[in-house]
Structure formats: C-alpha cells, structure tokens
C-alpha atoms as a PDB file:
ATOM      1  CA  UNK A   1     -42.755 -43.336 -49.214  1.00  0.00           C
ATOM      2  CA  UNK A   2     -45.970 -45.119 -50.618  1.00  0.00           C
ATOM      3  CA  UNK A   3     -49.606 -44.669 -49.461  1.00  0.00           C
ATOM      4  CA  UNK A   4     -53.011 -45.307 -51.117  1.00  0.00           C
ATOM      5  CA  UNK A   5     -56.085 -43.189 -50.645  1.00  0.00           C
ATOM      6  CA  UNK A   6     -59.343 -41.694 -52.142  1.00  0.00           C
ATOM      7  CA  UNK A   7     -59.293 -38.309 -53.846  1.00  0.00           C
ATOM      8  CA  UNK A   8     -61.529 -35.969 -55.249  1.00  0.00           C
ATOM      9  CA  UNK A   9     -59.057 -34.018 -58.406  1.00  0.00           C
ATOM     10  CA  UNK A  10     -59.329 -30.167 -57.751  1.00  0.00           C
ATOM     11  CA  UNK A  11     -57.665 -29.263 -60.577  1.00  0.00           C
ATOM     12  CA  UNK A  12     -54.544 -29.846 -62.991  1.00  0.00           C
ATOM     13  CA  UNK A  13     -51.415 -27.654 -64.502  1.00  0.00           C
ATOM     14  CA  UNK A  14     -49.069 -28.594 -67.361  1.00  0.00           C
ATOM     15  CA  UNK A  15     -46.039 -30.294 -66.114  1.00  0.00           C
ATOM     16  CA  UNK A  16     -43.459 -30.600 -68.919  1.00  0.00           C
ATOM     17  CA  UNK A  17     -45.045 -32.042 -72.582  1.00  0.00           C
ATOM     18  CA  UNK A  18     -46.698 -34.893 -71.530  1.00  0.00           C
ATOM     19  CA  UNK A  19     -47.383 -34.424 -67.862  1.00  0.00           C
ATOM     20  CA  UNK A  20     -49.440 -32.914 -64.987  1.00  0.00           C
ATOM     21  CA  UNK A  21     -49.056 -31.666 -61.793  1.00  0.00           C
ATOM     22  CA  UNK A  22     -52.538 -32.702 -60.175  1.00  0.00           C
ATOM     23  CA  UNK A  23     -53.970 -31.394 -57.209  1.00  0.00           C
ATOM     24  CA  UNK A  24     -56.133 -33.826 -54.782  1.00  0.00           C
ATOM     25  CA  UNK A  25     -58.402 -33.670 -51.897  1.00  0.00           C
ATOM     26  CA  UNK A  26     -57.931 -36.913 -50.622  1.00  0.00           C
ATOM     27  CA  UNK A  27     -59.927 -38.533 -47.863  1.00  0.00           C
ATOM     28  CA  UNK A  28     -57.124 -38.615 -45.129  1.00  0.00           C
ATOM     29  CA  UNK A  29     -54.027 -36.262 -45.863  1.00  0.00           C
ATOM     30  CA  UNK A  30     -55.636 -33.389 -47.078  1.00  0.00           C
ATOM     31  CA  UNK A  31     -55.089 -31.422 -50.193  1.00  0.00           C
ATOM     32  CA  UNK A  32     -52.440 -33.022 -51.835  1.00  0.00           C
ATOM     33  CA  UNK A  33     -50.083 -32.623 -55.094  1.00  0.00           C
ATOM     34  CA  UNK A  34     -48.765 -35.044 -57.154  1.00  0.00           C
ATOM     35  CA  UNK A  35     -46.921 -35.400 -60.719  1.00  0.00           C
ATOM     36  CA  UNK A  36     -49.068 -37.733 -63.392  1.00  0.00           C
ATOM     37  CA  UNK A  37     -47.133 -38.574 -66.225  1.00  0.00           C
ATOM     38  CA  UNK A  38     -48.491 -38.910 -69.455  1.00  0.00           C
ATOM     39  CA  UNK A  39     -51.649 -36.544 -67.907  1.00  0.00           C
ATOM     40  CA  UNK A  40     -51.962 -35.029 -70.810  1.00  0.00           C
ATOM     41  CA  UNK A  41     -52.899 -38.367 -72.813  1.00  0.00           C
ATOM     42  CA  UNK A  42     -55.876 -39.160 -74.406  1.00  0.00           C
ATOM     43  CA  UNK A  43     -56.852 -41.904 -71.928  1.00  0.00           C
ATOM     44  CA  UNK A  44     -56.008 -39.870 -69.122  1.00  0.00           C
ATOM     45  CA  UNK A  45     -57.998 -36.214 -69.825  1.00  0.00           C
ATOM     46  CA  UNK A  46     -61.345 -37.802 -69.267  1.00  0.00           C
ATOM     47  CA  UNK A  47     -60.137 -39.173 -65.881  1.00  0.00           C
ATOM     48  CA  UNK A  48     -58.112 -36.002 -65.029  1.00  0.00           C
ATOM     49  CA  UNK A  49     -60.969 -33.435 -64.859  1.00  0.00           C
ATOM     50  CA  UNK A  50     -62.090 -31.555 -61.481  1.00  0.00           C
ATOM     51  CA  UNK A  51     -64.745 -33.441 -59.459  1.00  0.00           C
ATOM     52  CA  UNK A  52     -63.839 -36.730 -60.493  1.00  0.00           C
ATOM     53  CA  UNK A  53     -63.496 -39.185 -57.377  1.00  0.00           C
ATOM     54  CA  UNK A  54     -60.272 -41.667 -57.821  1.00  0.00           C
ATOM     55  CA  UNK A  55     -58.222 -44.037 -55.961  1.00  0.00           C
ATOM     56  CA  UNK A  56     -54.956 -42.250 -56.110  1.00  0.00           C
ATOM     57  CA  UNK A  57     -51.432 -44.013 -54.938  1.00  0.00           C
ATOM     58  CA  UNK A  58     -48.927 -41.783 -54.199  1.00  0.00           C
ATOM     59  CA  UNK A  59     -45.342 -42.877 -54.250  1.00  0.00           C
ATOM     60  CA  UNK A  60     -42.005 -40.472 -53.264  1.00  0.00           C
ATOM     61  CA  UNK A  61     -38.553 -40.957 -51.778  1.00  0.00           C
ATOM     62  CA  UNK A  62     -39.280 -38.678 -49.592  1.00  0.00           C
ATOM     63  CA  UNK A  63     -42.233 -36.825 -47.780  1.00  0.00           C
ATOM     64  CA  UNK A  64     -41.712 -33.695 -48.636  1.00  0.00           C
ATOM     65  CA  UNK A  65     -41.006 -34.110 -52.361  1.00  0.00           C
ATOM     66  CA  UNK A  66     -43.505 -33.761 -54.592  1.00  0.00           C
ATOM     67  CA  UNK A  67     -43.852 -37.448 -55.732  1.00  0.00           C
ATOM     68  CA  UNK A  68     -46.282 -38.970 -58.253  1.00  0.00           C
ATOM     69  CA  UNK A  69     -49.543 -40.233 -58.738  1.00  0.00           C
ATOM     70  CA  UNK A  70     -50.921 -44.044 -60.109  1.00  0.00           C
ATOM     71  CA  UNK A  71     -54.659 -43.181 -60.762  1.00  0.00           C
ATOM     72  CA  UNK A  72     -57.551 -45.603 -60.933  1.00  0.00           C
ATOM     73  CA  UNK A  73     -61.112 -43.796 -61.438  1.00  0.00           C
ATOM     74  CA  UNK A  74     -64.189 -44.339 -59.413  1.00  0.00           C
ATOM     75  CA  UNK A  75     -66.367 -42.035 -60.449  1.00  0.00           C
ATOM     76  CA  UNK A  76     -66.213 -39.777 -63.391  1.00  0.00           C
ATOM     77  CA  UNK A  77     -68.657 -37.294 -62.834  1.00  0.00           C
ATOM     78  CA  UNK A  78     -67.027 -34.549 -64.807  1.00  0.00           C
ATOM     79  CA  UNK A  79     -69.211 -34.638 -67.792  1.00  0.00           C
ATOM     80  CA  UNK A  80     -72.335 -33.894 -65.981  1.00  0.00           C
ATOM     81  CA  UNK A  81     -70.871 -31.152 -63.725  1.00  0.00           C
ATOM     82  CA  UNK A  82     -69.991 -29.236 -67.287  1.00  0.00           C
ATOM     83  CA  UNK A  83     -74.113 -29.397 -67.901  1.00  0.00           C
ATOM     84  CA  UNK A  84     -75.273 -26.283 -65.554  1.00  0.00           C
ATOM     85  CA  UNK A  85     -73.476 -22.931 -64.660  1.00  0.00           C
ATOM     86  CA  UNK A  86     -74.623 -23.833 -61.300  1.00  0.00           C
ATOM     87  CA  UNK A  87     -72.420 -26.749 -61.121  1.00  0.00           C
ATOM     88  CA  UNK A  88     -69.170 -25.333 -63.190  1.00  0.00           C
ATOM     89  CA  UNK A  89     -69.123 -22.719 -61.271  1.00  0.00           C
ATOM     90  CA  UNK A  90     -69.670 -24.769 -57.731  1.00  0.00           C
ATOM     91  CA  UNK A  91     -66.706 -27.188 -58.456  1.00  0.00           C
ATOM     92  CA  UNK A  92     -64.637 -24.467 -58.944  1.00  0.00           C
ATOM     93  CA  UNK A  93     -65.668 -22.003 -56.008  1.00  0.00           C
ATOM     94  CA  UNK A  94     -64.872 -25.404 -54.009  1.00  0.00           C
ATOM     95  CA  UNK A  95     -61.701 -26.325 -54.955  1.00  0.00           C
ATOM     96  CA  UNK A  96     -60.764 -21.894 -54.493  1.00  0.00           C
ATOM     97  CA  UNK A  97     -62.202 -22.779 -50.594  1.00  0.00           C
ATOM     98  CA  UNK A  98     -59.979 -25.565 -50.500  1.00  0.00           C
ATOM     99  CA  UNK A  99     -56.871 -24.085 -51.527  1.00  0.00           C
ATOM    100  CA  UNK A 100     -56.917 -21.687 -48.301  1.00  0.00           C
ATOM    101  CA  UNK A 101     -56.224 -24.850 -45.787  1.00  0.00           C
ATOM    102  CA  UNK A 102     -52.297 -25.745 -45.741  1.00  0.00           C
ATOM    103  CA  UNK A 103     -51.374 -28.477 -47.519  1.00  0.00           C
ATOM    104  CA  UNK A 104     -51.348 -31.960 -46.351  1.00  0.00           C
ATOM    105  CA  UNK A 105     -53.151 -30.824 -43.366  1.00  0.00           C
ATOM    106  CA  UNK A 106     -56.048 -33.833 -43.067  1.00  0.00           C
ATOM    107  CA  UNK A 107     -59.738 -32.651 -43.250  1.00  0.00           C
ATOM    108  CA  UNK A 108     -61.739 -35.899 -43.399  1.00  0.00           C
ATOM    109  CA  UNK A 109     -64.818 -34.437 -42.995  1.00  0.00           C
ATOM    110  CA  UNK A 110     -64.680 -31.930 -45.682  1.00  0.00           C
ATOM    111  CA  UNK A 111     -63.550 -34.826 -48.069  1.00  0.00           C
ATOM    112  CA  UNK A 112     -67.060 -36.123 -47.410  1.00  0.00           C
ATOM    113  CA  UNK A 113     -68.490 -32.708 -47.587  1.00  0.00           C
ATOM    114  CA  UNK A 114     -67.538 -32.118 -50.704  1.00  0.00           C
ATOM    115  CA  UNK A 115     -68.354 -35.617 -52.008  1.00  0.00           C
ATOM    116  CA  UNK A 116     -71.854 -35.112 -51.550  1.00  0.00           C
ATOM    117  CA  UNK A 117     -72.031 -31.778 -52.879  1.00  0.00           C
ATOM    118  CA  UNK A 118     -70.761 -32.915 -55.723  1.00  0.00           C
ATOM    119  CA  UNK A 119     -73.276 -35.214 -56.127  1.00  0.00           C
ATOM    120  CA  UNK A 120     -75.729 -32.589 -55.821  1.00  0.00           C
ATOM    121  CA  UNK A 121     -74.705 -29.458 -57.849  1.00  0.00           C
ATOM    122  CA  UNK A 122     -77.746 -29.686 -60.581  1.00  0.00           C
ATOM    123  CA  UNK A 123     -79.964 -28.736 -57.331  1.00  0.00           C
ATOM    124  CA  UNK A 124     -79.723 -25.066 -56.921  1.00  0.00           C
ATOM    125  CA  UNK A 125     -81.393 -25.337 -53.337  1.00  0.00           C
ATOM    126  CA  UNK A 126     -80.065 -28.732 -52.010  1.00  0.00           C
ATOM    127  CA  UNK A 127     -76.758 -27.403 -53.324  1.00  0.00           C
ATOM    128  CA  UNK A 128     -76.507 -23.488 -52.057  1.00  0.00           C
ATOM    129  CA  UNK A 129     -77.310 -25.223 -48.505  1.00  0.00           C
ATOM    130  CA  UNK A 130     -74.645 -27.740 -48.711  1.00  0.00           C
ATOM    131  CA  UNK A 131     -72.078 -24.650 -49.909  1.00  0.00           C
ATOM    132  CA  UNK A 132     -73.463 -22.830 -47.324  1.00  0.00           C
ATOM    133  CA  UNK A 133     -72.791 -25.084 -44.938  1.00  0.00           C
ATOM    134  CA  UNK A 134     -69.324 -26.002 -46.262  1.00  0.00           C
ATOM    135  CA  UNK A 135     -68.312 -22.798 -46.147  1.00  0.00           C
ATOM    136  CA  UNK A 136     -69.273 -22.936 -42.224  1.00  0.00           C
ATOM    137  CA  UNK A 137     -67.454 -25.975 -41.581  1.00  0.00           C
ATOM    138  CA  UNK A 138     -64.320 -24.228 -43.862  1.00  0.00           C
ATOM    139  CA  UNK A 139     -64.777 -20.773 -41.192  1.00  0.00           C
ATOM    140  CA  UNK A 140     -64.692 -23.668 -38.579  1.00  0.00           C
ATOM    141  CA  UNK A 141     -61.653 -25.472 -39.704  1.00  0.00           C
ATOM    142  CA  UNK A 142     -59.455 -22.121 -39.923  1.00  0.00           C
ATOM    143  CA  UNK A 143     -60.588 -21.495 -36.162  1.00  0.00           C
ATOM    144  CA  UNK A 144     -63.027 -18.437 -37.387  1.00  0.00           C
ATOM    145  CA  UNK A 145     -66.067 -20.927 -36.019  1.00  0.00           C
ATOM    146  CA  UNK A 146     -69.656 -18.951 -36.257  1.00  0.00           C
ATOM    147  CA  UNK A 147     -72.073 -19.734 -33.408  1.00  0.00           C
ATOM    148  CA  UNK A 148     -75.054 -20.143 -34.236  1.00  0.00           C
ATOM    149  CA  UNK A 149     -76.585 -22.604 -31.764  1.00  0.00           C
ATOM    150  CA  UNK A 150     -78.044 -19.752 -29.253  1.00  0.00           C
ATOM    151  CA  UNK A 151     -78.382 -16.287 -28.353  1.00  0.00           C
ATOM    152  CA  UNK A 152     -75.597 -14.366 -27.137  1.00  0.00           C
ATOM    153  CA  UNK A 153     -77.174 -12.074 -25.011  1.00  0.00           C
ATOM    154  CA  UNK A 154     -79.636 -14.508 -23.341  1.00  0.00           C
ATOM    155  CA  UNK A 155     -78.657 -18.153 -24.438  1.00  0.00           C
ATOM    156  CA  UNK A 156     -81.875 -19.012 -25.606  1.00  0.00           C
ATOM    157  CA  UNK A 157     -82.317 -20.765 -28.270  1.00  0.00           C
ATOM    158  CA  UNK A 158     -85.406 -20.431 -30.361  1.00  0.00           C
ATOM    159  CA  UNK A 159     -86.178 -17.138 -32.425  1.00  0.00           C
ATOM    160  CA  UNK A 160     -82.750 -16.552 -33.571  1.00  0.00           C
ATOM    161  CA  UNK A 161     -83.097 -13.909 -36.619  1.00  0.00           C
ATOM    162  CA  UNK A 162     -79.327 -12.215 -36.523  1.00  0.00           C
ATOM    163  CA  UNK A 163     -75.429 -12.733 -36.560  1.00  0.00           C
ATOM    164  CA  UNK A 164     -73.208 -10.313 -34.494  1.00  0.00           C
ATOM    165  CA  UNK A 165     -70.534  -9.306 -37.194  1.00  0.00           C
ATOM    166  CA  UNK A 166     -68.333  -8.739 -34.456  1.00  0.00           C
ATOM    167  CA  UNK A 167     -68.557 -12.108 -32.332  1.00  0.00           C
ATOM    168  CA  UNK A 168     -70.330 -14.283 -34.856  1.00  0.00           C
ATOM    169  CA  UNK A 169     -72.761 -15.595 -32.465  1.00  0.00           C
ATOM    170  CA  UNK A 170     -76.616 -15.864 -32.967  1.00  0.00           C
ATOM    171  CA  UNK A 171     -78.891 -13.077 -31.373  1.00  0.00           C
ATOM    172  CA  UNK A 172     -82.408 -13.349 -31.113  1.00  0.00           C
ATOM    173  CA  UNK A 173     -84.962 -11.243 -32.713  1.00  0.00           C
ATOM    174  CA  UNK A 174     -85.926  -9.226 -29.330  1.00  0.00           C
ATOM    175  CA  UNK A 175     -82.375  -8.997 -27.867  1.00  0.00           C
ATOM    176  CA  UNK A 176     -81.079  -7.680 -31.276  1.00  0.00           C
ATOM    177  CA  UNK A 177     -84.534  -5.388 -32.020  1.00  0.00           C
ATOM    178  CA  UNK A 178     -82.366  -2.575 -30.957  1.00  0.00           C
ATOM    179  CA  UNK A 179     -79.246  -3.368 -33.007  1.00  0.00           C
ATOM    180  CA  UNK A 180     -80.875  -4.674 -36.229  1.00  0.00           C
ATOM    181  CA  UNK A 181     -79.675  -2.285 -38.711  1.00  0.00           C
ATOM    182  CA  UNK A 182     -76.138  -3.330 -37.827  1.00  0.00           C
ATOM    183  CA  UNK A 183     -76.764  -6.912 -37.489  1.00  0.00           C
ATOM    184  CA  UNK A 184     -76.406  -9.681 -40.393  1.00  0.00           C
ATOM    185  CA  UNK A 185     -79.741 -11.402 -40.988  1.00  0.00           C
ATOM    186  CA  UNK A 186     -79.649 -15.124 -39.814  1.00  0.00           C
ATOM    187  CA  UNK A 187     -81.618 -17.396 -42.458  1.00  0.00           C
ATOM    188  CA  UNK A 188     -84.448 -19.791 -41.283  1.00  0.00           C
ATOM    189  CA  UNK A 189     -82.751 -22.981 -42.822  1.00  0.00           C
ATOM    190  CA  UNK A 190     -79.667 -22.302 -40.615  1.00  0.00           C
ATOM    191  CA  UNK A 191     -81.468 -21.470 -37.464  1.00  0.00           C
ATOM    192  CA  UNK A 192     -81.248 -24.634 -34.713  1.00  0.00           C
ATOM    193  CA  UNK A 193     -84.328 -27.364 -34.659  1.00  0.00           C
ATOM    194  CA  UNK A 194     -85.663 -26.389 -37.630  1.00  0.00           C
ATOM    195  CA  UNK A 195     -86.385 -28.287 -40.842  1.00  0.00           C
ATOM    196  CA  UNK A 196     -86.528 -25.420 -43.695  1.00  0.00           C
ATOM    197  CA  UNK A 197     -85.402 -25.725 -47.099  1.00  0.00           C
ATOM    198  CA  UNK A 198     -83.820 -22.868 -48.755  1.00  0.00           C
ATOM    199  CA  UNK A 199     -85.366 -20.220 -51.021  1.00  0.00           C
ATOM    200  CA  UNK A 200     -83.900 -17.220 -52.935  1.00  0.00           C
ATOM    201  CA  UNK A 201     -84.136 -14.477 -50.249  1.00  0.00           C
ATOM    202  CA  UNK A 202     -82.522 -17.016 -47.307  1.00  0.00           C
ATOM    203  CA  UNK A 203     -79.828 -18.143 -49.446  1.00  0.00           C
ATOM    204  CA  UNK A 204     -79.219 -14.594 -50.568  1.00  0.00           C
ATOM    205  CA  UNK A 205     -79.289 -14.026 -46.802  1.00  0.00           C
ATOM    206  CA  UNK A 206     -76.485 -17.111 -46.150  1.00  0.00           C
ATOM    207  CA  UNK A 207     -74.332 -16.619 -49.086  1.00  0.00           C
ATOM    208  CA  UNK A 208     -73.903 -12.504 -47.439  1.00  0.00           C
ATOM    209  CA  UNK A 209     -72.802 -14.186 -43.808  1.00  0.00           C
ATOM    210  CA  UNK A 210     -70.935 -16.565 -45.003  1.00  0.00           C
ATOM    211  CA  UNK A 211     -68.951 -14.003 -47.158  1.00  0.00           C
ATOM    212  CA  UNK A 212     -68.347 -11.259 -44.533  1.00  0.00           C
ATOM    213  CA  UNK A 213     -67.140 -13.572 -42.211  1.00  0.00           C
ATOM    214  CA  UNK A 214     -64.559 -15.110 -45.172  1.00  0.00           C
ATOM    215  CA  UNK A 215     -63.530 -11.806 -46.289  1.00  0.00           C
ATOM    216  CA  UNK A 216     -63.107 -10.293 -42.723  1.00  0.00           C
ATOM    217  CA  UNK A 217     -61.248 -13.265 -41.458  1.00  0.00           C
ATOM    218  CA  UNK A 218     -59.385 -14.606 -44.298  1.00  0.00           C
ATOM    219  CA  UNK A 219     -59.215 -12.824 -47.522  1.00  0.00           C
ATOM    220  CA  UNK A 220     -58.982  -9.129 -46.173  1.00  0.00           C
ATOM    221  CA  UNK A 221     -55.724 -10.545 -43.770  1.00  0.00           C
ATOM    222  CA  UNK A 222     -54.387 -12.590 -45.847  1.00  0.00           C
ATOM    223  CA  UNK A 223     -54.426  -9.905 -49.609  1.00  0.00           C
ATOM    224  CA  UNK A 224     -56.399 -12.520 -51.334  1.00  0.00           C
ATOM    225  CA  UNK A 225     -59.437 -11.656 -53.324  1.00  0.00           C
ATOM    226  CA  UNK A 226     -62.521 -14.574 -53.808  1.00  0.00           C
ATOM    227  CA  UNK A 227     -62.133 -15.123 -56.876  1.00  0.00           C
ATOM    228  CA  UNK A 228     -65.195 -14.951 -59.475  1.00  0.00           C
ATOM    229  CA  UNK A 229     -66.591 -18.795 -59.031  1.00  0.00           C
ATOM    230  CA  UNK A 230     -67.860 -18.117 -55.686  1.00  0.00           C
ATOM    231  CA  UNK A 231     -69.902 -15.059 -57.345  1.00  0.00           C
ATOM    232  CA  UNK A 232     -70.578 -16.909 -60.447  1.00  0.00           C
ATOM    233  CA  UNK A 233     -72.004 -19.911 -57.931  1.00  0.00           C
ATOM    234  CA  UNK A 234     -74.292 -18.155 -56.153  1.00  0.00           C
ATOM    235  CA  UNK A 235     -75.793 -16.304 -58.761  1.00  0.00           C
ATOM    236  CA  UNK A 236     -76.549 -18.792 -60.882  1.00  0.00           C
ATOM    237  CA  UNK A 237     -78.047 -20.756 -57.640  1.00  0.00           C
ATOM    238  CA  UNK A 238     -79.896 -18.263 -56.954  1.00  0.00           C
ATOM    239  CA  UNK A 239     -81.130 -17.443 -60.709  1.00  0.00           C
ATOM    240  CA  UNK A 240     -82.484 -21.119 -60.643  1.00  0.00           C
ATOM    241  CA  UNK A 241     -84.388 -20.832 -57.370  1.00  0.00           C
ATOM    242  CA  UNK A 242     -86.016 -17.784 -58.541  1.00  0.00           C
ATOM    243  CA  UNK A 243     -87.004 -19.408 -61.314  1.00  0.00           C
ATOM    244  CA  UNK A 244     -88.870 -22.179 -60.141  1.00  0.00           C
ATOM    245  CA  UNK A 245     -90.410 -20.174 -57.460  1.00  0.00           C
ATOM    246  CA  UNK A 246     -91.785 -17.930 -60.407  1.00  0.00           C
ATOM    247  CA  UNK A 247     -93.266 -21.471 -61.947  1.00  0.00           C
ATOM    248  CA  UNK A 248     -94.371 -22.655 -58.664  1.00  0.00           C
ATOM    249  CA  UNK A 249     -91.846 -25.745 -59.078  1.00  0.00           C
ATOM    250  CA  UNK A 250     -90.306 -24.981 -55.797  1.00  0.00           C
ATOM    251  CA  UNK A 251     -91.411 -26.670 -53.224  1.00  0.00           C
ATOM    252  CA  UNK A 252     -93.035 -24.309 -50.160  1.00  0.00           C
ATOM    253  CA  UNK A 253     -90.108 -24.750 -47.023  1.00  0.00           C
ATOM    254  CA  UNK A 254     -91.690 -26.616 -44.328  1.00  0.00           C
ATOM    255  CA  UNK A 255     -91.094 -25.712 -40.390  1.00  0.00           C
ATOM    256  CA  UNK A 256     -91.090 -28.925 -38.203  1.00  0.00           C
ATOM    257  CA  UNK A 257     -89.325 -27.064 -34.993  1.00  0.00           C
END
C-alpha cells in the first residue's frame, strides 16, 4: 500500500531512539499516523513541528498497519506560530478538535479549514472567527449541526439574537423575548447576510455556544475534558481584541445586510 498526499503535522511522539510516530491531517484520508524514522534528527525537527504543511507519502503492507512516512516540506510555518500565545495556543486547541473525528475518516474541507487558519493565527479577530467557525463545521461533521440560518419558531430570517440550547436552532429576538434568560446569545458576525467583524463581547459570545454545544454533545458523553489550549486560545484572542479596542486599533464592525 502506497499513496501520496498533503498534510498539515498535528503533532509527534517518540518512537524508539531515533524515531517518531507523527500524526497528519492530510487533505484526503483524514487524520492519519505514520512512523518517521530518524524524526528525531537534526534535519528533520525543524520540518517535524505542528502546523507545518508537507507532502507526505505513506507506504505499508497493509492498510491497517501503521506504515511510514517519506516527508517533503512545503511550508514551514512553525517558527512564526511559536511568536504569539494566540497562535501556540490555536495550533494546539486545533489539532485537540481534530483528534475527536475517527481516524482515517476523510474531511477535505476541514483540511482547508485549518490551512487558512493557520495562516491567520497572529490576527486575534480574523482568527477567533475562523475557530469559531471551525468549531461549527467540527459540531457539523460529528452530526451535532447548529442551525443558524432562521428562526425556529417563525422561519424568518433577519433579527436572529439567540440559540435554543436544546435544538440548536436560531430564534429571533421577539420570538425568544420571552425565553431570553435561558437562551444562548447569538453573535452579530454569525447571524445570516451580514458582514460584521468580530469584537471582544461577540467572540466572547461565540466561543460560549460553540463550547456548550461541544461539551453537551461530545465531551460530557464521551468522559473527555477540553483540554487547556482551547481556554488558553480564546483568552489570549480575546486579551488582544480588547486591547486594540482600548487603542482604537480595531477597526469599528461594519453591517452591510
């Protein structure tokens, strides 16, 4: 068994004294592992660190076994994820998201989600709206979908301020008026035909639905706890927007709806 694809490393563990088993998020089979040998080398470290995209070959005698990888890098972006806590802490909150679809199981489409996020981690806004919305398409993937395209209770579709925490479908502001209190809030930059970038109180807002709806779905279920890069992410996302907005560097959001 051969095949050749792009990858994105997650992450690496010792494999014997010169070796590692690396774990991939390749472009078309999912997240993937895969022996390197000689990992551990001095060539090989720089190449071998989480975030870096690479052209990975994977040969095995079988499927199933764990086989190995032939690694050519494409681009080493490792060194300037390690400059923010925004960033370090983003590459590893995404890999943690990763690691609860099954192995091997193809997600193209978070591949190129999490390409461009990586590109983007030194922007605390750009890049708490692309986790955000990763985290969505994640929900999505593991069949806990949110719906957030129009009102439950009247299928309209403009106004949309809440979240049902039981269905996970959009309400608007005057069908849930009487239900607010028990309602999650529903930020502007994730509400249909609009064209709002993020501050600190939406994203605060988005990184609380996103993580009721993980933890009621999949962590509570499954015994897992998040981990502390998800927390780590956001709050250092969120300590950057703050700041800015306190020197005016942020950028006012915009409606175009």
């Amino acid at each position: 068994m051969q095949w050749t694809d792009e990858a994105i490393l997650l992450g690496v563990r010792r494999h014997g004294e010169t070796s590692v088993i690396a774990e991939m998020m390749t472009r078309s089979r999912g997240r993937h592992l895969g022996m390197v040998r000689s990992g551990r080398s001095r060539t090989m470290q720089p190449v071998l660190q989480p975030g870096n995209r690479l052209e990975v070959t994977w040969r095995a005698r079988l499927d199933e076994h764990l086989g190995e990888y032939r690694i050519e890098p494409l681009v080493l972006r490792a060194g300037r994820l390690m400059e923010s806590a925004t960033a370090v802490y983003g590459v590893q909150a995404l890999g943690s998201l990763l690691r609860l679809l099954p192995e091997r199981d193809p997600h193209p489409h978070l591949f190129e989600a999490l390409d461009v996020i990586l590109d983007h981690l030194e922007d605390p806004a750009t890049a708490g709206e692309l986790f955000i919305r990763f985290e969505l398409a994640l929900l999505n993937d593991l069949g806990f979908g949110l719906d957030l395209e129009q009102c439950a209770a009247t299928g309209l579709r403009n106004d949309l301020a809440y979240v049902s925490p039981k269905s996970g479908r959009a309400v608007s502001r005057e069908a849930g008026a009487p239900w607010a209190d028990k309602m999650l809030s529903l930020p502007d930059f994730l509400a249909p035909g609009t064209n709002r970038a993020a501050d600190p109180e939406s994203l605060a807002a988005a990184f609380r639905l996103t993580s009721y709806f993980l933890d009621r779905h999949v962590y509570v279920p499954r015994g897992l706890e998040p981990g502390a890069a998800r927390d780590g992410f956001c709050q250092a996302a969120l300590k950057t927007l703050r700041s800015l907005e306190a020197t005016g560097e942020l950028a006012a959001p915009k409606n175009t709806a």
